[in-house]
C-alpha atoms as a PDB file:
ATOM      1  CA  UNK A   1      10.671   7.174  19.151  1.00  0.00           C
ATOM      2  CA  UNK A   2      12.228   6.293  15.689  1.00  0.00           C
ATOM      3  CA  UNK A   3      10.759   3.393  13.420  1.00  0.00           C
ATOM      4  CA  UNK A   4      13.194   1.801  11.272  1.00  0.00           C
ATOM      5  CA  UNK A   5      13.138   2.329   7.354  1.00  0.00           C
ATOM      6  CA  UNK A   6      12.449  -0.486   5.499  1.00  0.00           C
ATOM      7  CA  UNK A   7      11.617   0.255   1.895  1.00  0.00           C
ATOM      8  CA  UNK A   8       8.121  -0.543   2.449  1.00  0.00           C
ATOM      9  CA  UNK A   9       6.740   1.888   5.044  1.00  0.00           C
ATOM     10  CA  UNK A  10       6.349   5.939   4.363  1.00  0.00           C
ATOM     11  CA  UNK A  11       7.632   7.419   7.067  1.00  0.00           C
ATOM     12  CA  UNK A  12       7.071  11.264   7.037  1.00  0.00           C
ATOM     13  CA  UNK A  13      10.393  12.752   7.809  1.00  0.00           C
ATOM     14  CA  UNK A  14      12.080  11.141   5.321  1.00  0.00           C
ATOM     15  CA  UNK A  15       9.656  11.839   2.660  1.00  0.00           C
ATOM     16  CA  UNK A  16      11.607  15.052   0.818  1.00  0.00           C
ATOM     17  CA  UNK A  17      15.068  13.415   0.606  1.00  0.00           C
ATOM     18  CA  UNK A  18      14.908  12.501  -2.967  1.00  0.00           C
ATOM     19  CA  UNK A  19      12.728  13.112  -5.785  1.00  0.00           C
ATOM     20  CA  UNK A  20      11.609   9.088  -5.951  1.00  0.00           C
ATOM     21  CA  UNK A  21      10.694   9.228  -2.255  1.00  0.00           C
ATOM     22  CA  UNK A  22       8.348  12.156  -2.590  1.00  0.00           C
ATOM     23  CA  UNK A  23       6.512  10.741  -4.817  1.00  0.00           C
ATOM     24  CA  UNK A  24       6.082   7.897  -3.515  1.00  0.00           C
ATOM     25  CA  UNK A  25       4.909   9.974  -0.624  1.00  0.00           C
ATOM     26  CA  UNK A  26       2.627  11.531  -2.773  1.00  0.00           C
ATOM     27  CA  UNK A  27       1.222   8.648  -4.396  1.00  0.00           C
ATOM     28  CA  UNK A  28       0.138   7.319  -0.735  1.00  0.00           C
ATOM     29  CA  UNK A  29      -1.498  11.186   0.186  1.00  0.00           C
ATOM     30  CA  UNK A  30      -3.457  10.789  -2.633  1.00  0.00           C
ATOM     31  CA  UNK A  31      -4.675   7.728  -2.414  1.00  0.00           C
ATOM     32  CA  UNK A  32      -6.113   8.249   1.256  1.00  0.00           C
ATOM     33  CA  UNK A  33      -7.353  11.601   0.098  1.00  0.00           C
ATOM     34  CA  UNK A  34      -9.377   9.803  -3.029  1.00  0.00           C
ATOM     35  CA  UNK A  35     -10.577   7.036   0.055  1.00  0.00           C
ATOM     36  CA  UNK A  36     -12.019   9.916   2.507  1.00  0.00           C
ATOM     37  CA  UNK A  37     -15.262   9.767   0.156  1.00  0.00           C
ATOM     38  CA  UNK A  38     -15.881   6.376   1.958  1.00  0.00           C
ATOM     39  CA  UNK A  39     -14.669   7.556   5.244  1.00  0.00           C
ATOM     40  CA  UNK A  40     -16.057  10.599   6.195  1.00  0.00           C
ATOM     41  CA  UNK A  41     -18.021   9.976   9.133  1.00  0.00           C
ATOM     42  CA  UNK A  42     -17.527   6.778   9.410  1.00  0.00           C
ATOM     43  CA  UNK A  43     -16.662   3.293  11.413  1.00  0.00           C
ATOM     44  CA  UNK A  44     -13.294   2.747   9.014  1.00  0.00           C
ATOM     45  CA  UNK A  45     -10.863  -0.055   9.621  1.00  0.00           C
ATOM     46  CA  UNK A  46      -7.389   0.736   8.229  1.00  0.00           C
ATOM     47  CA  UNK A  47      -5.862  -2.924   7.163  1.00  0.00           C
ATOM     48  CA  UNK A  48      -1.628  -2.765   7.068  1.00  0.00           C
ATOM     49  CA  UNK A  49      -1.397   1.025   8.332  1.00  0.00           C
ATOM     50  CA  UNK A  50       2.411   1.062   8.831  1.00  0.00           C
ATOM     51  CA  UNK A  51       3.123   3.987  10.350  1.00  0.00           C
ATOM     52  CA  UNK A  52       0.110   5.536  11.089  1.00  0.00           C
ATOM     53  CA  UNK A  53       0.254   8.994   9.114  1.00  0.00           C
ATOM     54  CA  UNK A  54      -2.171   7.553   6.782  1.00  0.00           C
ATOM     55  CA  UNK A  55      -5.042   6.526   9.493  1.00  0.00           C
ATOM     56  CA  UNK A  56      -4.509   9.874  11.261  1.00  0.00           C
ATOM     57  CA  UNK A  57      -4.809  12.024   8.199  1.00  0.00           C
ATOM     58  CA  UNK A  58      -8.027   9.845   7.702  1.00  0.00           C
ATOM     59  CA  UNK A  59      -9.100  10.259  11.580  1.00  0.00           C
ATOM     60  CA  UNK A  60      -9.679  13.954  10.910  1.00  0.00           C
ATOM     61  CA  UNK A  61     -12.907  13.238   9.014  1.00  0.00           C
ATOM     62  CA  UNK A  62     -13.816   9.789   9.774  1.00  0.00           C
ATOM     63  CA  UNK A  63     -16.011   8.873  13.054  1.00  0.00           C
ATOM     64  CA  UNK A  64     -13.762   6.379  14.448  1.00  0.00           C
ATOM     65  CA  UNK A  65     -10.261   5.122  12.889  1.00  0.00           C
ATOM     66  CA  UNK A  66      -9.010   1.115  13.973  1.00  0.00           C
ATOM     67  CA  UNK A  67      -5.972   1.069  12.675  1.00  0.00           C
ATOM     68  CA  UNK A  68      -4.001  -2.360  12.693  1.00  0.00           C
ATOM     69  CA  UNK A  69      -0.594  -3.946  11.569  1.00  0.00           C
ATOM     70  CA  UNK A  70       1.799  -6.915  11.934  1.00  0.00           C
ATOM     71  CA  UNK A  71       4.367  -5.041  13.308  1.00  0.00           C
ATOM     72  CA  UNK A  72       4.431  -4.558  16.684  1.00  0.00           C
ATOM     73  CA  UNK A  73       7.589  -1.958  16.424  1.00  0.00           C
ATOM     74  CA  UNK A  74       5.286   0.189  13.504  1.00  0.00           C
ATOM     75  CA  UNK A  75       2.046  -0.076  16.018  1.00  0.00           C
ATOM     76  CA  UNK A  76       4.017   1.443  18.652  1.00  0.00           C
ATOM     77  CA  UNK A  77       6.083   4.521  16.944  1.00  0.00           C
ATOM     78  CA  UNK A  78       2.360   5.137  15.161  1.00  0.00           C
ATOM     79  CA  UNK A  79       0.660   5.436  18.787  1.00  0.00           C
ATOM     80  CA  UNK A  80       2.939   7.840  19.703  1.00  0.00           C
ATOM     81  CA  UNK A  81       3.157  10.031  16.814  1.00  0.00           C
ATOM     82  CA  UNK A  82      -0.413  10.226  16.113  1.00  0.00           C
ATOM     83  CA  UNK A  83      -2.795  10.222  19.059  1.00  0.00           C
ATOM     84  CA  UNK A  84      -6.421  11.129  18.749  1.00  0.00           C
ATOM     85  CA  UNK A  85      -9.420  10.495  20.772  1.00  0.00           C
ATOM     86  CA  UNK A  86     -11.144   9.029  17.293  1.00  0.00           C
ATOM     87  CA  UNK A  87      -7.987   6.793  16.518  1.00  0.00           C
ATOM     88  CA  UNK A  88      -6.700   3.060  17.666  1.00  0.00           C
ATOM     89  CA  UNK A  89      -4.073   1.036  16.936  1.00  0.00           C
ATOM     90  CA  UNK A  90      -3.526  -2.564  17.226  1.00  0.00           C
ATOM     91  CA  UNK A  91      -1.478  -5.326  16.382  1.00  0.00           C
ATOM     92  CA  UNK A  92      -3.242  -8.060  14.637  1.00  0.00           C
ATOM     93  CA  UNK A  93      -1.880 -11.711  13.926  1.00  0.00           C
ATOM     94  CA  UNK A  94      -1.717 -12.133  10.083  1.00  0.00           C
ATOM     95  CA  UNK A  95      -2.573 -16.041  10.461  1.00  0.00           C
ATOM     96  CA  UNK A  96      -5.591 -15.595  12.895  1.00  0.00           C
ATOM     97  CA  UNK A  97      -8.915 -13.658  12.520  1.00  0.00           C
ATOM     98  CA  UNK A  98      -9.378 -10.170  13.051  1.00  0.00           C
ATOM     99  CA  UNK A  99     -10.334  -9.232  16.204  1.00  0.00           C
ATOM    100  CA  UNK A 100     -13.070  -7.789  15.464  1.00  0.00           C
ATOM    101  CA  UNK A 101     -16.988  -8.739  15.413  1.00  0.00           C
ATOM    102  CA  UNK A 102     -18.931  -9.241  12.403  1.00  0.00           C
ATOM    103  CA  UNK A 103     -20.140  -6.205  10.630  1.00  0.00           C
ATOM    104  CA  UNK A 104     -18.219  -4.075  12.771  1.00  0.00           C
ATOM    105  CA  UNK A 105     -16.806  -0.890   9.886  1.00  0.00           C
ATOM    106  CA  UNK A 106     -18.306   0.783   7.499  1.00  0.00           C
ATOM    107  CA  UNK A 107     -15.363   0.661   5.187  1.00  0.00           C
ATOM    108  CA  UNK A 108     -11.726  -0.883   5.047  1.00  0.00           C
ATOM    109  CA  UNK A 109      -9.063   0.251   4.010  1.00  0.00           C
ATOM    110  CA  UNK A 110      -6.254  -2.132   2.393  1.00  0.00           C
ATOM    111  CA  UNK A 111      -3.019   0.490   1.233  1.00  0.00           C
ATOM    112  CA  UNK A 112      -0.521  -1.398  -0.427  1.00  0.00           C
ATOM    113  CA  UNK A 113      -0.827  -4.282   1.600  1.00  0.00           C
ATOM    114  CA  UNK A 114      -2.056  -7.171  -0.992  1.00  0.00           C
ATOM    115  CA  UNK A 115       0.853  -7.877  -2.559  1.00  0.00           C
ATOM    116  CA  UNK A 116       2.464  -9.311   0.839  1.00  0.00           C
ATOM    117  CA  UNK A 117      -0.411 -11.289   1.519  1.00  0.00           C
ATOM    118  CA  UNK A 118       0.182 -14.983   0.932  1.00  0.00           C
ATOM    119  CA  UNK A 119      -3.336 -16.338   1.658  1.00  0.00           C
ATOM    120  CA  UNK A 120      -5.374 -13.991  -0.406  1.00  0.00           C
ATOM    121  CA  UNK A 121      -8.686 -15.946   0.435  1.00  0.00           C
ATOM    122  CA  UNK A 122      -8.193 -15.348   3.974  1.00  0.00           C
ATOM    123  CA  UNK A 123      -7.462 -12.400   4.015  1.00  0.00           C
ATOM    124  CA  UNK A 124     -10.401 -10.777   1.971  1.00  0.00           C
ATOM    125  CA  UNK A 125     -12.860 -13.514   3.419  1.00  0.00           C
ATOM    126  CA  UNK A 126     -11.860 -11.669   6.744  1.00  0.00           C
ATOM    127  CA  UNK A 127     -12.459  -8.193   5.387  1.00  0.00           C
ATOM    128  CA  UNK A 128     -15.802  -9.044   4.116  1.00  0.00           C
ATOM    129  CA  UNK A 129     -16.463 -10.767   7.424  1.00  0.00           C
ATOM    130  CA  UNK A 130     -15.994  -7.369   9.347  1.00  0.00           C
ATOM    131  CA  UNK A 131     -17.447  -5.080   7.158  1.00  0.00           C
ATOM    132  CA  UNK A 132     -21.325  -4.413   7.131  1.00  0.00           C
ATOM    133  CA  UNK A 133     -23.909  -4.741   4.477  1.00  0.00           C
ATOM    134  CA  UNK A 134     -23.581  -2.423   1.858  1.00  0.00           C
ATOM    135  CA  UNK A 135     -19.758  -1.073   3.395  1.00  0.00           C
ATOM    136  CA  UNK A 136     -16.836  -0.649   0.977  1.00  0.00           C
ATOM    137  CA  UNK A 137     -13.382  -2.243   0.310  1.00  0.00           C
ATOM    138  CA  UNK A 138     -10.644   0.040  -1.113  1.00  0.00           C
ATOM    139  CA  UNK A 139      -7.677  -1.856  -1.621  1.00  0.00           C
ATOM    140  CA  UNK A 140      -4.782  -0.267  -3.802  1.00  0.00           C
ATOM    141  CA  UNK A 141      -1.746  -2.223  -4.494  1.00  0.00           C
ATOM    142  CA  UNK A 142       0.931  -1.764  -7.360  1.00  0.00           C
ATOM    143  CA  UNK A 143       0.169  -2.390 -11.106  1.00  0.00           C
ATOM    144  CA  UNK A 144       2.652  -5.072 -12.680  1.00  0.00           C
ATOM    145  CA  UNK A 145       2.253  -4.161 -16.050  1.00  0.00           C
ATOM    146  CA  UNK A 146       4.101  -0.948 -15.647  1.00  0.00           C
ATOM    147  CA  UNK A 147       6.878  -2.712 -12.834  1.00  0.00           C
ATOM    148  CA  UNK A 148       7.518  -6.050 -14.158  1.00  0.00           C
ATOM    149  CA  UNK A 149       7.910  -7.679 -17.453  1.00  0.00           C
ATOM    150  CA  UNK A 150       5.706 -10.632 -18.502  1.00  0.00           C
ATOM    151  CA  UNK A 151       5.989 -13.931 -16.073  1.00  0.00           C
ATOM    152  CA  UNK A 152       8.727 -12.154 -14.257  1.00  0.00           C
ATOM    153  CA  UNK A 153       8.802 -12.312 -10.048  1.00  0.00           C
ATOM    154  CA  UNK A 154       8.594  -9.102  -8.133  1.00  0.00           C
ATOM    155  CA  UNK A 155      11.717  -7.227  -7.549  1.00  0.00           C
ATOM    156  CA  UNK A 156      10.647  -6.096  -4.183  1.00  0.00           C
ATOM    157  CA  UNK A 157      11.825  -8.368  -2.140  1.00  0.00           C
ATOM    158  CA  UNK A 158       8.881  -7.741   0.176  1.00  0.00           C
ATOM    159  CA  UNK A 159       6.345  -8.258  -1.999  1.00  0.00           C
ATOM    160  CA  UNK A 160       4.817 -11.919  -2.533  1.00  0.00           C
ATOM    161  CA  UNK A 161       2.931 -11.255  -5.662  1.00  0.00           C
ATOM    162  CA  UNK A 162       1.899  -8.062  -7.681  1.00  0.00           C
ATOM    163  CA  UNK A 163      -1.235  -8.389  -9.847  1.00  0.00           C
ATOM    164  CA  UNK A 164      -2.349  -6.985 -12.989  1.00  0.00           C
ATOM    165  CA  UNK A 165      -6.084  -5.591 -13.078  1.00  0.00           C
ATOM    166  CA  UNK A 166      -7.580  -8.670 -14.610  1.00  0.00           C
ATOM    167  CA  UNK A 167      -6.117 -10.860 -12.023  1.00  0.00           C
ATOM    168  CA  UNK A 168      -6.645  -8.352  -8.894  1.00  0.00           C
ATOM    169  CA  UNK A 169     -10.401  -8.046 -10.137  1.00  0.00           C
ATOM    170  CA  UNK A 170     -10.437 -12.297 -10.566  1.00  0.00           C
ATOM    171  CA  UNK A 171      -9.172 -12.275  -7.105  1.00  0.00           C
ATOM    172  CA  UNK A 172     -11.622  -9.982  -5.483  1.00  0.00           C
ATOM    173  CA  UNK A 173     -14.593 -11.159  -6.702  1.00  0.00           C
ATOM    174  CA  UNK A 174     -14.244 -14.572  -4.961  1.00  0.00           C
ATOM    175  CA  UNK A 175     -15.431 -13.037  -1.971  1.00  0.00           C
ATOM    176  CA  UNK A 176     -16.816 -10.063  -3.342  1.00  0.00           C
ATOM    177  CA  UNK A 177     -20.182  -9.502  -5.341  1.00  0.00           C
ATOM    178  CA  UNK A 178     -19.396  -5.803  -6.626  1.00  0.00           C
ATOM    179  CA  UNK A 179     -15.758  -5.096  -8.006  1.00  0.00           C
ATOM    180  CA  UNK A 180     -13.874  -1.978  -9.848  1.00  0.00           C
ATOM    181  CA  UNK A 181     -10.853  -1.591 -10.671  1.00  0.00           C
ATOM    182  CA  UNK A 182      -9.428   1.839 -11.082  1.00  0.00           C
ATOM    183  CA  UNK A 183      -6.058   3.010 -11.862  1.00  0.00           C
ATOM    184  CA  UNK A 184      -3.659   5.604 -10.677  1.00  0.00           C
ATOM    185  CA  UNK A 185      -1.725   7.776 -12.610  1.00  0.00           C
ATOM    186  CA  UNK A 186      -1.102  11.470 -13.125  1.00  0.00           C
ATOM    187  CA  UNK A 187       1.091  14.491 -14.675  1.00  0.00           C
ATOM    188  CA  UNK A 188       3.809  12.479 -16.697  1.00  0.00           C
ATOM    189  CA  UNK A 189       6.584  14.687 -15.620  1.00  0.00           C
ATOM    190  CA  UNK A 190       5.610  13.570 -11.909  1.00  0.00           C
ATOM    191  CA  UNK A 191       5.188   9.955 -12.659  1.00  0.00           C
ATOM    192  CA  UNK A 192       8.017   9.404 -15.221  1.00  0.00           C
ATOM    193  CA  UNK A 193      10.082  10.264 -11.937  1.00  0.00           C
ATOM    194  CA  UNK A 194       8.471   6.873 -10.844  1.00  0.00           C
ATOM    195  CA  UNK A 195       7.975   4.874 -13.967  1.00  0.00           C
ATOM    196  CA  UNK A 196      11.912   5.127 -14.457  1.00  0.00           C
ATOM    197  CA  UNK A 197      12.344   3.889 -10.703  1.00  0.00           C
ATOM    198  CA  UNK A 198      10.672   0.778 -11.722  1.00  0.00           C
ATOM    199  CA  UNK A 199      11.769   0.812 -14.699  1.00  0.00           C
ATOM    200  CA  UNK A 200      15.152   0.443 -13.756  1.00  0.00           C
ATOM    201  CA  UNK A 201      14.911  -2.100 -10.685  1.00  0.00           C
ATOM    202  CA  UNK A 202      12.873  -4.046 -13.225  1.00  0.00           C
ATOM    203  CA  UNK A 203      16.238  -4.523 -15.119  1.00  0.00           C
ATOM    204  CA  UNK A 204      18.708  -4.773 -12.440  1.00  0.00           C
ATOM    205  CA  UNK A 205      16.416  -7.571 -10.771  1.00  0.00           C
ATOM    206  CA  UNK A 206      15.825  -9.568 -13.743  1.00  0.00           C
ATOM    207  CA  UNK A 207      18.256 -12.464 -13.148  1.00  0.00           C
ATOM    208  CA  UNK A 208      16.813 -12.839  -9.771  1.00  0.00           C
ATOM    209  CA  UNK A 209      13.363 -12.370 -10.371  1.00  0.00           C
ATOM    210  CA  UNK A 210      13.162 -15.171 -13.884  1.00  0.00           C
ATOM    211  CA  UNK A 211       9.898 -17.241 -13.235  1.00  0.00           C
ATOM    212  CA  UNK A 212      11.737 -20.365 -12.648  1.00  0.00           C
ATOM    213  CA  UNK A 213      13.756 -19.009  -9.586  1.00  0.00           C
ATOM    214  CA  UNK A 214      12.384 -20.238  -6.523  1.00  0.00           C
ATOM    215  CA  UNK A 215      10.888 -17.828  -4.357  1.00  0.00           C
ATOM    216  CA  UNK A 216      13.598 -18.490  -1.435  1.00  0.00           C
ATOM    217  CA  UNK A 217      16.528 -17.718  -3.827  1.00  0.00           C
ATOM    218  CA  UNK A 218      14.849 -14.885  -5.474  1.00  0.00           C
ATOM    219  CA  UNK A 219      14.495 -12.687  -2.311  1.00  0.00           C
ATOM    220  CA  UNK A 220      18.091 -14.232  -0.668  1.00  0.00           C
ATOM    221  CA  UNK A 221      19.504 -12.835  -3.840  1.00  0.00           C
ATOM    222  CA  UNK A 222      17.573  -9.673  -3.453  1.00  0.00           C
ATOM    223  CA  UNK A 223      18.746  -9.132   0.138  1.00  0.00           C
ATOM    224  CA  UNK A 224      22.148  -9.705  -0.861  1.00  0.00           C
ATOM    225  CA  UNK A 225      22.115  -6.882  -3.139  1.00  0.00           C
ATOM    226  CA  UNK A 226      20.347  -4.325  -1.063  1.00  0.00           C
ATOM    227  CA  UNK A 227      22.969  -5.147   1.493  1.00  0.00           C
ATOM    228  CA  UNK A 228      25.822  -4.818  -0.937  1.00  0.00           C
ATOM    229  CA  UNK A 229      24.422  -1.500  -1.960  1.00  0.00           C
ATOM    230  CA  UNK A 230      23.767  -0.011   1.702  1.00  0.00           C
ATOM    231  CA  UNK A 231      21.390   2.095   3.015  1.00  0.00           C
ATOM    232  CA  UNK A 232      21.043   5.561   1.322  1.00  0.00           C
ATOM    233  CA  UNK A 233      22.479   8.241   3.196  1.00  0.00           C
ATOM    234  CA  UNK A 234      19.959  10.619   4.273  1.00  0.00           C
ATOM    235  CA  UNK A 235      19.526  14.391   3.496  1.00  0.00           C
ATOM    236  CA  UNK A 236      20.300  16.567   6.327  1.00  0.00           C
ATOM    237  CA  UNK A 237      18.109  19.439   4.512  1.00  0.00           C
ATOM    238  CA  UNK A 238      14.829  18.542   2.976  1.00  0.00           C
ATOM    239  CA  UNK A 239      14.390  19.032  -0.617  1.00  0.00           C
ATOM    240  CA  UNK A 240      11.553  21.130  -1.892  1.00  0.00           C
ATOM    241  CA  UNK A 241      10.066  20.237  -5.025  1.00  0.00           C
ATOM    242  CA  UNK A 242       7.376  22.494  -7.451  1.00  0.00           C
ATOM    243  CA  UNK A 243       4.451  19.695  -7.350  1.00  0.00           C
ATOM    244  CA  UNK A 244       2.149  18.161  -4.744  1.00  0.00           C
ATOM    245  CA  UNK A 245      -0.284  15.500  -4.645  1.00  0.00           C
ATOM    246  CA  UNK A 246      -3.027  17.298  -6.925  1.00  0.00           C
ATOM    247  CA  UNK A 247      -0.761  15.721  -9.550  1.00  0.00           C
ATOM    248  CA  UNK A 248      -1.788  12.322  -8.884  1.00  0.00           C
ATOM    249  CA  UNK A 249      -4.851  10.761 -11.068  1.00  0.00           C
ATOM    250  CA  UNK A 250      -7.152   7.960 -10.030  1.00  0.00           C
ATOM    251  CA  UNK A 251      -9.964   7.200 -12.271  1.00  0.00           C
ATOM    252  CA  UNK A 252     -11.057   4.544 -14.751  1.00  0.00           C
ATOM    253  CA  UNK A 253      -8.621   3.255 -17.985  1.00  0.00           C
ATOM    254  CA  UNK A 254      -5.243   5.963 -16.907  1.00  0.00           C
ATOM    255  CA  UNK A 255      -2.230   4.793 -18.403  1.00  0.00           C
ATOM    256  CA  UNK A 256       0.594   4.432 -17.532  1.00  0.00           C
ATOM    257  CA  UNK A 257      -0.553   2.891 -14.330  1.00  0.00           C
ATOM    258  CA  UNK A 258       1.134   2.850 -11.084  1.00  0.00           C
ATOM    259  CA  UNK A 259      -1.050   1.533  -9.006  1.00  0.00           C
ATOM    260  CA  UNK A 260      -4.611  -0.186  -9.199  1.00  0.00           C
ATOM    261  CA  UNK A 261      -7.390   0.716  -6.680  1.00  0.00           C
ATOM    262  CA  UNK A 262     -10.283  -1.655  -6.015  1.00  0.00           C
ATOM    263  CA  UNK A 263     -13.492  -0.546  -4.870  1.00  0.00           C
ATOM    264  CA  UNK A 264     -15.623  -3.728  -3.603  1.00  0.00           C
ATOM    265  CA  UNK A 265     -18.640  -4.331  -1.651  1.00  0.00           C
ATOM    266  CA  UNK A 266     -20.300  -7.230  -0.258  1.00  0.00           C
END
């Protein structure tokens, strides 16, 4: 079974076909590697998990892996790519609870998923609903001060809002008593590969993405380009680069930032 690219989910065997898509592979390896400190033997509920490759990597060290989506078409290619006796998928219903009973994980998992959520409060009122006393949040989701300029609109045309830490941390702690925010960064020459990504759809977006454009227009206009562009043609032979995933920071005050990990509990 095949799963159909759409920008916004990694999947694995198109990950070496340009230097911008493996790091963006990268950048989601490390980030579930830096979350198996809070999953290692334990109940984990993987919020948005696309694919799947992330909840299976996970499932190697955790005690039991739910892994949900939206998509019923992701759900399906992940269950048969990834089967393990310690891993389940599901489809959930983005406008209805989880499924799930109170206090059921130990820790939660939200990968790049916040910045398509529309009702925030739900959404983490939900997560802190399922997740026992003393479990842990990590939510990672991109950093707009190195993607977007001041007041301007995603150029993603997935993405409903991106956050800067001040307002991801604001948002957080309105259901959540204990809130960091770390940041993700790394060896320059590896991130520079992404920082000039941005940096450049940043540009090309900007008469779309102007804060006065209505949301509607801004990602019909957006569509309309990616259309006019076309898909990328693929690389028959995978690239091999010279760096890996050890080249990805997270920690406290790294700039420039690509991405900004929460750690919450209840």
């Amino acid at each position: 079974m095949k799963l159909e690219p759409t920008g916004e989910r990694m999947i694995l065997e198109h990950y070496k076909s340009s230097p911008e898509d493996y790091v963006i592979y990268l950048l989601h390896i490390a980030t579930y590697d830096f979350a198996e400190q809070f999953t290692r033997g334990k109940r984990v509920l993987d919020y948005g998990c696309g694919s799947g490759y992330g909840a299976a990597r996970i499932a190697r060290s955790a005690g039991h892996v739910t892994a949900v989506d939206v998509a019923d078409d992701a759900i399906d290619y992940a269950r048969t790519q990834f089967p393990a006796d310690n891993l389940d998928f599901r489809t959930v219903d983005p406008l209805r609870p989880l499924p799930f009973g109170d206090r059921s994980f130990d820790t939660v998992l939200s990968f790049q998923v916040f910045e398509h959520v529309a009702d925030t409060s739900h959404y983490l009122s939900e997560i802190r609903r399922v997740l026992r006393p003393g479990g842990q949040l990590v939510l990672v989701t991109p950093d707009r001060s190195t993607r977007l300029l001041p007041m301007q609109k995603p150029w993603n045309r997935w993405h409903l809002k991106e956050y800067d830490a001040h307002a991801l941390e604001q948002c957080v702690l309105r259901s959540f008593r204990n809130v960091e925010v770390l940041r993700m960064s790394g060896q320059r020459e590896v991130i520079d590969i992404e920082l000039r990504r941005c940096k450049r759809l940043m540009w090309m977006a900007l008469p779309f993405t102007l804060p006065f454009i209505p949301d509607r227009a801004r990602v019909a206009m957006l569509n309309m380009v990616h259309a006019l562009r076309g898909r990328k043609p693929s690389t028959h032979e995978p690239l091999e680069f010279d760096f890996d995933e050890s080249a990805i920071t997270i920690g406290p005050d790294l700039s420039p930032s690509l991405n900004l990990v929460v750690l919450a509990t209840p």
